[in-house]
C-alpha atoms as a PDB file:
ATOM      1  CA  UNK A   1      13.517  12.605  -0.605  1.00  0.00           C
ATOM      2  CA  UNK A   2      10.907  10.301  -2.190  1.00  0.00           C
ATOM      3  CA  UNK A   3      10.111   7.664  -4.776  1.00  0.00           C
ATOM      4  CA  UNK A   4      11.133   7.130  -8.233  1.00  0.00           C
ATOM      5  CA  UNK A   5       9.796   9.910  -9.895  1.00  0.00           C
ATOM      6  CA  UNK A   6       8.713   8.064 -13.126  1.00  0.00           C
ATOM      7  CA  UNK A   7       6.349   6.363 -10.571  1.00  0.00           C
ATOM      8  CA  UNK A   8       4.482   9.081  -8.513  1.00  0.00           C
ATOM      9  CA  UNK A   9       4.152  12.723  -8.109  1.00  0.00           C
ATOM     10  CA  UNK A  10       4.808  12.986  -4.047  1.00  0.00           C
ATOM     11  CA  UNK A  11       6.267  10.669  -1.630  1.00  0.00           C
ATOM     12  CA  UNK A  12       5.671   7.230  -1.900  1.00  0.00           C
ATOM     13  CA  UNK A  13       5.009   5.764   0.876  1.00  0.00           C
ATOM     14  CA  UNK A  14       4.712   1.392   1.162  1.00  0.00           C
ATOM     15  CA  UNK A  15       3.177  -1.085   3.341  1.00  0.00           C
ATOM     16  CA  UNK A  16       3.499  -4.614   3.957  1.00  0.00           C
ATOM     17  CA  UNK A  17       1.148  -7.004   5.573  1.00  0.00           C
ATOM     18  CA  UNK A  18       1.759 -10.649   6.689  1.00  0.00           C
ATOM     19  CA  UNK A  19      -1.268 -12.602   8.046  1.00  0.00           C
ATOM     20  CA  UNK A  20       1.068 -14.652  10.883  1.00  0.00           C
ATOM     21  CA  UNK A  21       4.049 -14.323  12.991  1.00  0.00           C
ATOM     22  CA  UNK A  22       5.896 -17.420  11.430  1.00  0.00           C
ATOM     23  CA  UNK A  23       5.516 -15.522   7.745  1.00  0.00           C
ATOM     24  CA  UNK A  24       8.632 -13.067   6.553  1.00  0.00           C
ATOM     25  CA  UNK A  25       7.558 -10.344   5.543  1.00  0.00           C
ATOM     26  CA  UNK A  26      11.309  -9.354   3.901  1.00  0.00           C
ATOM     27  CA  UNK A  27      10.377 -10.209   0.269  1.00  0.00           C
ATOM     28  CA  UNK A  28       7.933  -7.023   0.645  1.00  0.00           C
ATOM     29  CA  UNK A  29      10.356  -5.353   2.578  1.00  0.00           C
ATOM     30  CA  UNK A  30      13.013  -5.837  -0.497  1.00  0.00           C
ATOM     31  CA  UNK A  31      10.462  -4.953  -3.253  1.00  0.00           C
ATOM     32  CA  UNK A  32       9.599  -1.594  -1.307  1.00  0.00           C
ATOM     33  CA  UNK A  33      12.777  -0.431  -0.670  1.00  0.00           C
ATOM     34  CA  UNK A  34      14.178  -0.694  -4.070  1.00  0.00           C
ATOM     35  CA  UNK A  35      10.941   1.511  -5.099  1.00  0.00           C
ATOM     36  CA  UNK A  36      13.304   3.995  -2.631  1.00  0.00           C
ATOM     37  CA  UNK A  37       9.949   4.504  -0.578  1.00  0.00           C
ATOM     38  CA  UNK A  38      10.095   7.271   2.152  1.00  0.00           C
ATOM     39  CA  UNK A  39       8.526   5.323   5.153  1.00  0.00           C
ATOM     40  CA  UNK A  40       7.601   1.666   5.009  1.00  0.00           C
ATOM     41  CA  UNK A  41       4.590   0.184   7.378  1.00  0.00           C
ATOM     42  CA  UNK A  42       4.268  -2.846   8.421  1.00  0.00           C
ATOM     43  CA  UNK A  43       1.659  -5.308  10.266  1.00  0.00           C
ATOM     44  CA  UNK A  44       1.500  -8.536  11.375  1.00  0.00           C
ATOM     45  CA  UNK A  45      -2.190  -9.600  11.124  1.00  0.00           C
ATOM     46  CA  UNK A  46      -5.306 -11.459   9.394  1.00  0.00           C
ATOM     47  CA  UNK A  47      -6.288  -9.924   6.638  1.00  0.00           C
ATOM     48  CA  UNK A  48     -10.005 -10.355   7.717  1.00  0.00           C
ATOM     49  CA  UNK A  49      -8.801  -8.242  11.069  1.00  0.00           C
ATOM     50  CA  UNK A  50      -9.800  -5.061  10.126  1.00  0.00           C
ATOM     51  CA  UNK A  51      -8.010  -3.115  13.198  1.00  0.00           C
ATOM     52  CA  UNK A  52      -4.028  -2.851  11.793  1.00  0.00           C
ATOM     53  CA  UNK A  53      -2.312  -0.488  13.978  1.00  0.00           C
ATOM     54  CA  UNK A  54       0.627   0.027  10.706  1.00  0.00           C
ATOM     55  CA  UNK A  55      -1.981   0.262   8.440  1.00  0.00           C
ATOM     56  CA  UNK A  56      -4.302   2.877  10.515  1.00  0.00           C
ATOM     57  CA  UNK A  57      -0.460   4.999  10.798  1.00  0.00           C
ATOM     58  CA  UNK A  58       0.072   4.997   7.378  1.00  0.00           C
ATOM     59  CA  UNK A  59      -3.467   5.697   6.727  1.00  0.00           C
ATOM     60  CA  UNK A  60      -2.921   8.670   8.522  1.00  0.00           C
ATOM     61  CA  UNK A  61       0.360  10.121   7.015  1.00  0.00           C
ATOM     62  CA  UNK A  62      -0.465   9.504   3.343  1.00  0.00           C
ATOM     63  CA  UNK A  63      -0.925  12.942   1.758  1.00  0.00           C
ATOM     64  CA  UNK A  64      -2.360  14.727  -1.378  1.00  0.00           C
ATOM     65  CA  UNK A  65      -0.127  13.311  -3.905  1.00  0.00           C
ATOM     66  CA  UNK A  66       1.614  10.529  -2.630  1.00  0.00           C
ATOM     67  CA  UNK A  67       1.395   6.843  -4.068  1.00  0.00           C
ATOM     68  CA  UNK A  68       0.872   3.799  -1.028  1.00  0.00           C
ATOM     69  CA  UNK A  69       3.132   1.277  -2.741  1.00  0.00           C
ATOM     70  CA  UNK A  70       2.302  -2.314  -1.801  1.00  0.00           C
ATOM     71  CA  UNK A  71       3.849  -4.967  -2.587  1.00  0.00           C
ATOM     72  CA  UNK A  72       0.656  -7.403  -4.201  1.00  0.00           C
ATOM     73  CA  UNK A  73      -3.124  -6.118  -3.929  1.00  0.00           C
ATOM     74  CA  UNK A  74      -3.756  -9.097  -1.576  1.00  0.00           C
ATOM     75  CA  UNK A  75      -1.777  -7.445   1.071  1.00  0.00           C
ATOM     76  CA  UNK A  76      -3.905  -4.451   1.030  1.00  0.00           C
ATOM     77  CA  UNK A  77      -7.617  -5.484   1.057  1.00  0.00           C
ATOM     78  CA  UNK A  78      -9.440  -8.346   3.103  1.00  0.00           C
ATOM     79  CA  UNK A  79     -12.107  -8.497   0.063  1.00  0.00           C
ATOM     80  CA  UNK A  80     -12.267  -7.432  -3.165  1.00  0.00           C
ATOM     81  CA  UNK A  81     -15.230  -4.761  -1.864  1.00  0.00           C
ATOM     82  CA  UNK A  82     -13.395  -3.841   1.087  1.00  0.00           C
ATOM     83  CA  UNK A  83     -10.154  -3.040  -1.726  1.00  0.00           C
ATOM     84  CA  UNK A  84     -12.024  -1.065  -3.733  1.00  0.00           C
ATOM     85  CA  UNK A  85     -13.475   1.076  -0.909  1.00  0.00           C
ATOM     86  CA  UNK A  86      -9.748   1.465   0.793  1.00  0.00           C
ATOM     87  CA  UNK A  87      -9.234   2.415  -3.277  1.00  0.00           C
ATOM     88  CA  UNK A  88     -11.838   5.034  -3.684  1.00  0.00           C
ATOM     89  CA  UNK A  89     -11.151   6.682  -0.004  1.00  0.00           C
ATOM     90  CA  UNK A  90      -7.470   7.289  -1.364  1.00  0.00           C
ATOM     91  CA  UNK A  91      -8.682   8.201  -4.881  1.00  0.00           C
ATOM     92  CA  UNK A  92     -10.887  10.784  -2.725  1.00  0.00           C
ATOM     93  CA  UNK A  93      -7.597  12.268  -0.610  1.00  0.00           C
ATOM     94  CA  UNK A  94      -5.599  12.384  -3.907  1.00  0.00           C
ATOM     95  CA  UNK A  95      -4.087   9.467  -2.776  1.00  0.00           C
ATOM     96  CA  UNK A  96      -2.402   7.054  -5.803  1.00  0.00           C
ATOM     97  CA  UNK A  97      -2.601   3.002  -5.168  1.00  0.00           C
ATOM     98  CA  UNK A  98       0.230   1.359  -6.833  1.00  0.00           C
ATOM     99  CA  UNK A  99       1.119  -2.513  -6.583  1.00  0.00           C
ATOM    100  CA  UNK A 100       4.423  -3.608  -7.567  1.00  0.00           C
ATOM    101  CA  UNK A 101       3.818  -7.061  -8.674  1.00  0.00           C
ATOM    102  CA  UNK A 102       0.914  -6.574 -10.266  1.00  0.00           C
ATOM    103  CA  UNK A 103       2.804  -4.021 -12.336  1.00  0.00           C
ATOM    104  CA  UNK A 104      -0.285  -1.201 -12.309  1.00  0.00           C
ATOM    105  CA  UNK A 105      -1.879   1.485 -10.597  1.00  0.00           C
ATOM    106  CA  UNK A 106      -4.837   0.337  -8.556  1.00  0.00           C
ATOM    107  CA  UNK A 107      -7.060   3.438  -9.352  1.00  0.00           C
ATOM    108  CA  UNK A 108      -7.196   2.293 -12.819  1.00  0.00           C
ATOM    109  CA  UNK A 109      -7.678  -1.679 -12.537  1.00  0.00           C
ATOM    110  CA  UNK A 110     -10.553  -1.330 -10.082  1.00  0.00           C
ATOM    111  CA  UNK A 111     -12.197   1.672 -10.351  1.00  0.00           C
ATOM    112  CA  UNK A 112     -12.283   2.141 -14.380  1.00  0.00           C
END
């Protein structure tokens, strides 16, 4: 079980971010699960807040060849510096970036 193929070589795996309680995050939610992801994260928090329980989780279960899906790059960084370094860490692990609304893989756009 995984992501469309086409996509990425291993699992894809998604998060979604909004920045307050009163925001819905189900527009993200939608987007990731037609991408068929295995497991979806989500937080409810700043982006500036830099401790995201979801986001430390899926942190921890992306693997060698999966792809984090995310729904825009805003929902992923804080900063444009602190977006490339969550890039370049993934890059590292083997890790793919992939935003679906921006329609391209993040590895790519940002890091060459």
């Amino acid at each position: 079980m995984g992501c469309d193929r086409r996509a990425v070589v291993g699992h894809g795996i998604g998060y979604a971010r909004v920045s307050t309680a009163d925001q819905d995050p189900q527009l993200q939610l939608d987007a990731l699960s037609a991408a068929d992801c295995l497991k979806v994260y989500t937080d409810t928090a700043t982006g500036t807040k830099a401790d995201r329980p979801q986001w430390n989780a899926c942190l921890a279960d992306l693997r060698r060849g999966d792809t984090l899906l995310i729904w825009k790059i805003d929902r992923l960084g804080r900063n444009l510096r602190d977006l490339i370094d969550i890039v370049t860490t993934l890059q590292t692990r083997g890790v793919g970036v992939r935003s679906l609304t921006n329609g391209s893989t993040l590895t790519q756009e940002l890091l060459g």
